[in-house]
Protein backbone atom coordinates (compact mmCIF):
# COMPACT_ATOMS: atom_id res chain seq x y z
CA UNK A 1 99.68 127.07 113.47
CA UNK A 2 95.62 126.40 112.73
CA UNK A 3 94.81 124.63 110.24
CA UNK A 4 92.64 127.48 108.07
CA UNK A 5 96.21 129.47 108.15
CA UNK A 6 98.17 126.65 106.82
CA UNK A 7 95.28 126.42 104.06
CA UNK A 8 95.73 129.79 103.21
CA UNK A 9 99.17 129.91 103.00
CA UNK A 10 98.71 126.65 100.50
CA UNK A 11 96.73 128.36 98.38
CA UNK A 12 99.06 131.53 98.27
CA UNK A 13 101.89 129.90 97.14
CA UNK A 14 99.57 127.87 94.50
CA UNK A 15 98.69 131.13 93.30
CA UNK A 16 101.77 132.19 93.32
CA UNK A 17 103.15 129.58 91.48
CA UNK A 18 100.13 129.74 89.09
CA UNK A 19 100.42 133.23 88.32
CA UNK A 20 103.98 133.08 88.20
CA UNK A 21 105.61 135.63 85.84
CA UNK A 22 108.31 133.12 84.25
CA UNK A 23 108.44 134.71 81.19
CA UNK A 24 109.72 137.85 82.21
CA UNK A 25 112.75 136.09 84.37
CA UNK A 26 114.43 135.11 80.99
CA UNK A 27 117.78 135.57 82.05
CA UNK A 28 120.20 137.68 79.61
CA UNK A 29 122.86 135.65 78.25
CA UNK A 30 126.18 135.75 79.83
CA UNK A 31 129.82 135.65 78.84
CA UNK A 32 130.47 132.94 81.49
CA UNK A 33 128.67 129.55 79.68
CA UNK A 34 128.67 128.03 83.47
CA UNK A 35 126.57 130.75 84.34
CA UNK A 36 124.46 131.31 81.14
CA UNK A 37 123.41 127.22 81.83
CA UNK A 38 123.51 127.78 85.59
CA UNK A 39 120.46 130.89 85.31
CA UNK A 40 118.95 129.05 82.45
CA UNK A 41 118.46 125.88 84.90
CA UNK A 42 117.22 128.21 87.52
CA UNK A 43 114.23 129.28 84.76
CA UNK A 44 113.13 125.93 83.96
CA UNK A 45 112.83 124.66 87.49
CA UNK A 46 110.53 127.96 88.19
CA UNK A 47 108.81 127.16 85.01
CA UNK A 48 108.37 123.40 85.47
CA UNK A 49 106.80 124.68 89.08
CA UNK A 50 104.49 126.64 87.06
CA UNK A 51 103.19 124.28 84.25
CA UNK A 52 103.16 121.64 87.50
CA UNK A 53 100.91 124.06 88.91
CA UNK A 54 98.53 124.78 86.08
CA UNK A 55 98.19 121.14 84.43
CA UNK A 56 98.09 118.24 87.56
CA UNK A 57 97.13 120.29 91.02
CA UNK A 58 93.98 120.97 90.28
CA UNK A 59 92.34 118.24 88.18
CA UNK A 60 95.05 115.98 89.22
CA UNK A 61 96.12 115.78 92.53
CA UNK A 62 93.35 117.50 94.32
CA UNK A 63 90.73 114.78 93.03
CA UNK A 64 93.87 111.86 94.37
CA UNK A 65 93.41 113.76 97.90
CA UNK A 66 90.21 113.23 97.90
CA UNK A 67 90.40 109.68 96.60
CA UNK A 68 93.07 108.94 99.19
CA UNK A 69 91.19 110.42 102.23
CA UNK A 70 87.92 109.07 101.22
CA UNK A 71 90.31 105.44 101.39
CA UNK A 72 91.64 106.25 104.84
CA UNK A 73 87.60 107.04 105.92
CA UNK A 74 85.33 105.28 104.11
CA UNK A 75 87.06 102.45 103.38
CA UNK A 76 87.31 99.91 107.03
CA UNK A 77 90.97 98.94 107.96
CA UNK A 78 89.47 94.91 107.85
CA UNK A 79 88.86 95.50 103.92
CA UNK A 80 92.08 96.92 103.05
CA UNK A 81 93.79 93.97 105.13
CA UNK A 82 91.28 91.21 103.76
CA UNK A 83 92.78 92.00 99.68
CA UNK A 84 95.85 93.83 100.92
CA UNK A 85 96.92 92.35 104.27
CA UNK A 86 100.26 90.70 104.83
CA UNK A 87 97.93 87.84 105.41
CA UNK A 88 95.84 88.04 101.95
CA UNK A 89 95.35 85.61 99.37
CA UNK A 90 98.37 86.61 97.55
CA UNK A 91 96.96 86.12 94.11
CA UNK A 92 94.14 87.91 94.57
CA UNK A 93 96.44 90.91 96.18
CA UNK A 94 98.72 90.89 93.53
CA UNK A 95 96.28 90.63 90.76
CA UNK A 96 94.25 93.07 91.73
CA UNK A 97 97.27 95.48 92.56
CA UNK A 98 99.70 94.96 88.98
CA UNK A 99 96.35 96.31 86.80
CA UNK A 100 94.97 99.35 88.80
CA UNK A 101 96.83 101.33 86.05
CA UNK A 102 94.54 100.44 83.14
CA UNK A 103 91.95 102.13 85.47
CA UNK A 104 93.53 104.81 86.94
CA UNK A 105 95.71 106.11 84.25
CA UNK A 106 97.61 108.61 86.97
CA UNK A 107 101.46 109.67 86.80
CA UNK A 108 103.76 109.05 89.64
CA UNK A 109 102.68 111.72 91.66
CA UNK A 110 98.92 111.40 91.44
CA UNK A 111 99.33 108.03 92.63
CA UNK A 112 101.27 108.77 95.88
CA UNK A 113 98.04 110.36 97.92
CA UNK A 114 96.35 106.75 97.12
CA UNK A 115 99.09 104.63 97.92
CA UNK A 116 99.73 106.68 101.06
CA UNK A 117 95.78 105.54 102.00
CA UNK A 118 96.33 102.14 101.31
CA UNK A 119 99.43 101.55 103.03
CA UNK A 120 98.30 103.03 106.47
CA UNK A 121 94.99 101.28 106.14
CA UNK A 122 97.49 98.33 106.67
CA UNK A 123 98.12 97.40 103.05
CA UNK A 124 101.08 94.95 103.09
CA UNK A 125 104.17 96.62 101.65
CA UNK A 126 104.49 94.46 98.70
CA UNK A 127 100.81 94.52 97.09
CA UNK A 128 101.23 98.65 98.33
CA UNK A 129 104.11 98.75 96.24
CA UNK A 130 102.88 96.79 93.45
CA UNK A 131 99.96 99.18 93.34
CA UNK A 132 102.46 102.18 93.95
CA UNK A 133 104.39 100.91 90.31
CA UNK A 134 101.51 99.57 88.32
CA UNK A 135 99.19 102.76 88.56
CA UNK A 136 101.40 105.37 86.70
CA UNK A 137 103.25 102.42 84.62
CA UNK A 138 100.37 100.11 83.50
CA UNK A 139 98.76 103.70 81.76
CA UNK A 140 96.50 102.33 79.40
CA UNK A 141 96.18 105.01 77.33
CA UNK A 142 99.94 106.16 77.45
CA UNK A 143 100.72 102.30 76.38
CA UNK A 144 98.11 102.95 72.96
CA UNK A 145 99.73 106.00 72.37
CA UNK A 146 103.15 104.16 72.67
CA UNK A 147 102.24 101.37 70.16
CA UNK A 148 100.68 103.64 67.78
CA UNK A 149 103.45 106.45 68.04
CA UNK A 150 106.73 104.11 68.80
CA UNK A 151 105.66 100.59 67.12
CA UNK A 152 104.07 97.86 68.37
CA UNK A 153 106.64 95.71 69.54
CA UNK A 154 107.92 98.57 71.78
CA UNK A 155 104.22 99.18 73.05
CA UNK A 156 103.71 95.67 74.04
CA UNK A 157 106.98 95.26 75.44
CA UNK A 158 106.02 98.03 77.73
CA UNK A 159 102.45 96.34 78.01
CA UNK A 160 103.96 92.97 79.79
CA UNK A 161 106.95 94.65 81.06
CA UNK A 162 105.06 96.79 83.72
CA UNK A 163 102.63 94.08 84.94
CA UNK A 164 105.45 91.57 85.32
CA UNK A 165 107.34 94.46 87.06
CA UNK A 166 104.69 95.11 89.65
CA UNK A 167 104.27 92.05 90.76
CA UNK A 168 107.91 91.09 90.78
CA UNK A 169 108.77 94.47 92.94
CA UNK A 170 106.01 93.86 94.79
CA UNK A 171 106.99 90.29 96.34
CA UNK A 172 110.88 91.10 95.99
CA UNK A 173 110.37 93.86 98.44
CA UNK A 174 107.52 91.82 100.78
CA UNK A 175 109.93 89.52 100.82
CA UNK A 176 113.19 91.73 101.64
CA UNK A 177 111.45 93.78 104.38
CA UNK A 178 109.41 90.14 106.03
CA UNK A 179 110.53 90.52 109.03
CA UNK A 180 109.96 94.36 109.90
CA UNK A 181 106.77 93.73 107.84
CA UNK A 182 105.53 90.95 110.02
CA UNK A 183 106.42 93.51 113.14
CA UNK A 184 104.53 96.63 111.71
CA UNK A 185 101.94 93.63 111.61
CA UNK A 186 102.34 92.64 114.85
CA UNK A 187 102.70 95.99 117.12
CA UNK A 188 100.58 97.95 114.52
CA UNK A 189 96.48 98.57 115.36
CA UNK A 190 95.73 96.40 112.19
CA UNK A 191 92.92 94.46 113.23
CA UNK A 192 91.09 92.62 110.32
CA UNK A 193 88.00 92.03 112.62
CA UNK A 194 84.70 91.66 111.18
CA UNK A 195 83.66 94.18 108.34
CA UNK A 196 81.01 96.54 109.25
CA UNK A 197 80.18 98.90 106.71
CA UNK A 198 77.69 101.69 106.69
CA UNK A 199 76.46 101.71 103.49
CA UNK A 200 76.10 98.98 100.85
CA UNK A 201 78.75 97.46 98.88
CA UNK A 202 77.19 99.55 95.95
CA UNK A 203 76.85 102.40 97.34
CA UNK A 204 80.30 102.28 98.33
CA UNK A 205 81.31 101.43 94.80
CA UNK A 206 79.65 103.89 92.79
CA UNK A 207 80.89 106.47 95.50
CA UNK A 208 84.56 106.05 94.54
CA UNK A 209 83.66 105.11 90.99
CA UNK A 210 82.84 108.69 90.74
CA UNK A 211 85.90 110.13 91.94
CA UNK A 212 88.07 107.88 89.88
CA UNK A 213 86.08 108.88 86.60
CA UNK A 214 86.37 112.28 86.92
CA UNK A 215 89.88 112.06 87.76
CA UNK A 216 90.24 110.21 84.70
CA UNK A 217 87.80 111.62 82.41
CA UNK A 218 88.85 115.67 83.44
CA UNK A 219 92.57 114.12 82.05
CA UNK A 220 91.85 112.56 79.09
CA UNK A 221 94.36 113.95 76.94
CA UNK A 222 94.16 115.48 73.45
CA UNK A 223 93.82 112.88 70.77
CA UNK A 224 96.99 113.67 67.58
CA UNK A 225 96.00 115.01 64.86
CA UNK A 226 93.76 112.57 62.34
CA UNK A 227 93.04 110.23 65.15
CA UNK A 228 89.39 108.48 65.28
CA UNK A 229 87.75 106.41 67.17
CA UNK A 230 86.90 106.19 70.62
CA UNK A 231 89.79 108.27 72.00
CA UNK A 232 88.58 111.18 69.70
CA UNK A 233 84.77 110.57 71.06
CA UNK A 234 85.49 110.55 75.05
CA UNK A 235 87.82 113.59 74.76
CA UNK A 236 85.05 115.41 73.07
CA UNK A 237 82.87 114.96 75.47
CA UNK A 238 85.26 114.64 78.52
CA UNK A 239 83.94 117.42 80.26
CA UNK A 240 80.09 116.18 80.21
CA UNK A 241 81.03 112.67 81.47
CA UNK A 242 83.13 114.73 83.87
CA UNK A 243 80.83 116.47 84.68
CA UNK A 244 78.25 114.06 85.13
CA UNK A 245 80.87 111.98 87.58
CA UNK A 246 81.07 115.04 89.65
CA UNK A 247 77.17 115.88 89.87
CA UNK A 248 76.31 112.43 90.74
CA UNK A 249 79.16 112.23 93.66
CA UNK A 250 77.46 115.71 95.67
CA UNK A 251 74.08 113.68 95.28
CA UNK A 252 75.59 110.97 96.62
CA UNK A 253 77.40 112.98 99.40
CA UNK A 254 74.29 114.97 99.97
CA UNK A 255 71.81 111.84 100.44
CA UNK A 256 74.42 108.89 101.73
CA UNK A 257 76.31 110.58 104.17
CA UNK A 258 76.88 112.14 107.88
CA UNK A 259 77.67 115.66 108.86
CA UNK A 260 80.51 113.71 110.87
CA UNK A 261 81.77 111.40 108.24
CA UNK A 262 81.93 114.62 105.69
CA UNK A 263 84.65 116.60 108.35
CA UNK A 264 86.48 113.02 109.24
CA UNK A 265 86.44 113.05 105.05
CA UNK A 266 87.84 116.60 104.61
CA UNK A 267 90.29 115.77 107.49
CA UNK A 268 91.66 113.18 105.95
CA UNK A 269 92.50 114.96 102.26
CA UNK A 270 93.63 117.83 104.43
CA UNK A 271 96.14 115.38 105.54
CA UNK A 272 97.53 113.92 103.09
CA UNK A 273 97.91 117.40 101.19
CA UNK A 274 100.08 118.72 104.44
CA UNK A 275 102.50 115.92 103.74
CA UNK A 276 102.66 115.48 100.33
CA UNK A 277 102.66 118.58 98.22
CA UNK A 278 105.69 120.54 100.31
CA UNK A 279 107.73 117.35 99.03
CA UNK A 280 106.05 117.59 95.56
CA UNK A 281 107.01 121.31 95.36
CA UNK A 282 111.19 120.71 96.49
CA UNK A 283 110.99 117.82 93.95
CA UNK A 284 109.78 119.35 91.01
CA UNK A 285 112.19 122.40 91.95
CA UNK A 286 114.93 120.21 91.82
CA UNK A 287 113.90 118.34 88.92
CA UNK A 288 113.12 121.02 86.84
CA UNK A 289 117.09 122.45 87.75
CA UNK A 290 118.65 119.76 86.63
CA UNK A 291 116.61 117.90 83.63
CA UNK A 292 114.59 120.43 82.61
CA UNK A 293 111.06 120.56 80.87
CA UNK A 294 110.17 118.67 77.80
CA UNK A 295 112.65 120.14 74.94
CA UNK A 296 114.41 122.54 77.29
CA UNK A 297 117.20 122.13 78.85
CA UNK A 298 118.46 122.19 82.51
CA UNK A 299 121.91 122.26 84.18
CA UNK A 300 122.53 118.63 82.76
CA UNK A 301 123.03 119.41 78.54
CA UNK A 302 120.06 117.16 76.76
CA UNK A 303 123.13 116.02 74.20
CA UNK A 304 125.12 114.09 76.78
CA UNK A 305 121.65 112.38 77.62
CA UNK A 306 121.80 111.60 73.69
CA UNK A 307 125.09 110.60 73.48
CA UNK A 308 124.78 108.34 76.33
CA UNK A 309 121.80 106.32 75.39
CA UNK A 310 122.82 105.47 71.83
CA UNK A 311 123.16 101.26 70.88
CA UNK A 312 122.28 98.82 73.46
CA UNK A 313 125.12 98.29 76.38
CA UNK A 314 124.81 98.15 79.82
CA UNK A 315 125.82 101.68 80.32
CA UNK A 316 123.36 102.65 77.52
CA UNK A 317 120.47 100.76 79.44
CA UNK A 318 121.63 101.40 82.78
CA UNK A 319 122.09 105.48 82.07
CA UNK A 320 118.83 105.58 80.51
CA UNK A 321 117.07 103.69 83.78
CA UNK A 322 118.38 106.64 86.01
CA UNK A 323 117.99 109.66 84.30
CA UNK A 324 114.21 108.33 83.53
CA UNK A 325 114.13 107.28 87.24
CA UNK A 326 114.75 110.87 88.33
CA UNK A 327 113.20 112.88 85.58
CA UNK A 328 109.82 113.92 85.87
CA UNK A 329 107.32 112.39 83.52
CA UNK A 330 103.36 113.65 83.34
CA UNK A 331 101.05 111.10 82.05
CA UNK A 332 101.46 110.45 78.37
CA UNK A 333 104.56 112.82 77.65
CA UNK A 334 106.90 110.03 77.61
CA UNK A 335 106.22 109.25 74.58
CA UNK A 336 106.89 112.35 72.82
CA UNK A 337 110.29 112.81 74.90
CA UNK A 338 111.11 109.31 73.36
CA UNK A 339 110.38 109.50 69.95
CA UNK A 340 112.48 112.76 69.74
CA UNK A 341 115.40 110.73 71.62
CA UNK A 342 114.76 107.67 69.30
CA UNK A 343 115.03 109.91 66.32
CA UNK A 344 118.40 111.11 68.05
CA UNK A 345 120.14 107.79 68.12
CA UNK A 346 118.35 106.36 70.99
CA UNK A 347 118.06 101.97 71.06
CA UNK A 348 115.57 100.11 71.63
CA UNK A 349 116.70 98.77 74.90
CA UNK A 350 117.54 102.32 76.35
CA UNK A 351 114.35 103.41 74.78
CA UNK A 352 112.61 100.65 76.66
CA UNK A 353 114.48 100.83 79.84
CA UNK A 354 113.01 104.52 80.12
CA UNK A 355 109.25 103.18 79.38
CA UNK A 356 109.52 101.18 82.50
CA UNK A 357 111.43 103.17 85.03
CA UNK A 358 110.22 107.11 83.85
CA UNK A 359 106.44 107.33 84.52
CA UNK A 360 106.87 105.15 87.80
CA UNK A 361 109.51 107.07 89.34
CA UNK A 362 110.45 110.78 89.88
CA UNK A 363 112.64 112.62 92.13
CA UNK A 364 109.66 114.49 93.62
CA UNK A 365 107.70 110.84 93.83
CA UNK A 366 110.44 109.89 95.78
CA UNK A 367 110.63 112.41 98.09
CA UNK A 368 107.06 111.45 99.36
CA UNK A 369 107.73 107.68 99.25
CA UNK A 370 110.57 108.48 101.79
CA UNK A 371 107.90 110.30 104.06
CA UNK A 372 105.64 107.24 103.90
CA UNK A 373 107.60 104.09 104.21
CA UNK A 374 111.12 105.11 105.48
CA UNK A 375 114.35 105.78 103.49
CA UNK A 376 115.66 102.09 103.60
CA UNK A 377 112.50 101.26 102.10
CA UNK A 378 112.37 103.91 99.02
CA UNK A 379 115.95 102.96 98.28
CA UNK A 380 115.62 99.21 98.01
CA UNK A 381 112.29 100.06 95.57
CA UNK A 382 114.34 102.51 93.53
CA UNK A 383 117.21 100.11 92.64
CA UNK A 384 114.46 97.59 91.90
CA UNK A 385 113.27 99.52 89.32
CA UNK A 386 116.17 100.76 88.04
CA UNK A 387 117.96 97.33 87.84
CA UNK A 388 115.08 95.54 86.22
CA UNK A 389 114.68 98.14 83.70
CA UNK A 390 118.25 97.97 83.09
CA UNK A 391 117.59 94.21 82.13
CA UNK A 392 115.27 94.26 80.60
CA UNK A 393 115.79 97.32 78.04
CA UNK A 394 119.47 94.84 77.15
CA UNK A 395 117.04 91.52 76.63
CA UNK A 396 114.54 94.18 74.50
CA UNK A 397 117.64 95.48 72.58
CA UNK A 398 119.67 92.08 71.86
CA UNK A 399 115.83 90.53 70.51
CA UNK A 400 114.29 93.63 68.91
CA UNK A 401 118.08 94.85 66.41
């Protein structure tokens, strides 16, 4: 099939899941409560699609495309394996990796396009994966609004929590997969080499600083009501800085670079949309069916979520770890989800064990993880995070009664 007909047939069902008429589906109760919940889940998986559609494809992931194909471009193979090679400084790697969150403030799907780039660049798997966790968890803003909306304590735990996580995950799984790492290495065309680069180092910087602004900036969410400060100032004028970000990048484009490099650019993006959104569609399908959207309900009743995450035992923490782990979570609405589950019964631990394994992880994140470094791979980083959330939501909930 060409490529301008798979475009428009991406853009048709984007429309179509836009535009779609959700409201009018509301099924009519039936007799048969398996069936009432069975249509009901059917509803909020089309509506999830459609919200999906409306708030993160178009400010959200289209901008990570970009980001990600620019990476896989612009960005030589010898850089990405100089800070992100098996054969790095691992400090450096690591360091750098665990706090791209408090920059890139993205949710777990946003992130996948730019880990995707990284990786094939030649990215080791553990700093890839420690980037992969830390941008979605390490959410500056999301971990303000958590210490401001949940308490402090939780918002800090959260704080430490994810950067210990990413680098944890990051060198348990390096270290798990060494030997099939050191033969994608080996047999792979990952030649560090000398660095050549077209442009300047600033040029180069400023270029992806603004993508990564307006990406952030075009998201800045809505301050709560009788908030001041800084958060209040930027989101008033998010769209000028915006804006601005997106102005200066097509006078960059227009005056830094090639007819050549432009098409290898748009390529790229194309790319990495082909692979990644079909997955991102089936997942948030799926999770929509069974979870539900925020304060709906799906197949799976929100009260046994409620009654299961109550007090702080290992089933508590452990319960809360997966059903975070598979839920959906869009940056920032987390928090709300948990303070209505806190005011439900919800401990700290299970409350905590959610923080760190929801906004990293999602079915449809998963799905696209398996595409991109095997299904071995995604499962080994899945129980990770599940298993250290589990611990550490039961060390949060014995020290924080």
């Amino acid at each position: 099939m060409k490529e301008w007909k798979k475009f428009l047939y991406i853009v048709a069902i984007f429309l179509g899941c836009f535009y779609m008429p959700v409201e009018s589906l509301r099924f009519v109760p039936l007799e048969n409560n398996f069936l009432t919940g069975f249509t009901n889940a059917i509803f909020e998986a089309l509506a999830l699609v459609k919200w999906y559609a409306r708030e993160h494809v178009v400010l959200c992931l289209v901008p990570a495309f970009f980001i990600a194909g620019a990476i896989s471009v612009f960005i030589s193979q010898a850089s990405v394996i100089k800070y992100f090679g098996a054969k790095a400084n691992k400090f450096l790697s690591y360091s750098v990796a665990s706090v791209s969150g408090t920059i890139l403030a993205v949710c777990s799907c946003t992130v996948l396009p730019l880990f995707s780039g990284i990786y094939k660049r030649g990215a080791g798997l553990g700093p890839a994966i420690a980037f992969l966790y830390s941008g979605p968890a390490i959410n500056v803003l999301a971990i303000i609004l958590t210490a401001r909306i949940l308490g402090w304590k939780l918002g800090l735990a959260r704080a430490i929590g994810a950067v210990i996580f990413s680098v944890v995950i990051g060198l348990l799984m390096h270290f798990i997969f060494l030997r099939e790492e050191r033969a994608r290495h080996a047999n792979g065309d990952f030649d560090a080499g000398e660095i050549k680069e077209t442009r300047s180092l600033e040029k180069t910087v400023l270029y992806f600083a603004s993508m990564v602004a307006f990406l952030v900036f075009a998201n800045w969410g809505k301050p709560l009501e009788g908030d001041h400060g800084i958060w209040v100032l930027v989101y008033q004028y998010k769209w000028w800085i915006a804006g601005f970000s997106l102005i200066s990048l097509l006078v960059m484009i227009f005056k830094w670079f090639r007819k050549n490099e432009l098409k290898e650019w748009i390529s790229a993006t194309w790319g990495f949309a082909l692979q990644i959104l079909p997955l991102l569609l089936g997942g948030v399908l799926v999770s929509g069916f069974l979870l539900g959207r925020v304060g709906h309900e799906g197949i799976i009743p929100s009260r046994f979520v409620e009654m299961l995450v109550g007090g702080n035992s290992l089933r508590a923490n452990f319960f809360s770890s997966i059903v975070a782990a598979f839920m959906y979570f869009a940056t920032l609405t987390e928090v709300p989800i948990l303070q209505g589950l806190i005011g439900s019964g919800m401990g700290n631990g299970p409350a905590l064990a959610l923080l760190l394994a929801g906004p990293a992880l999602s079915l449809p994140n998963m799905l696209v993880i398996r595409g991109i470094i095997g299904t071995k791979k995604t499962a080994v980083y899945v129980a990770l995070v599940i298993v250290m959330a589990t611990m550490s939501g039961m060390i949060f909930g014995f020290l924080i009664k």
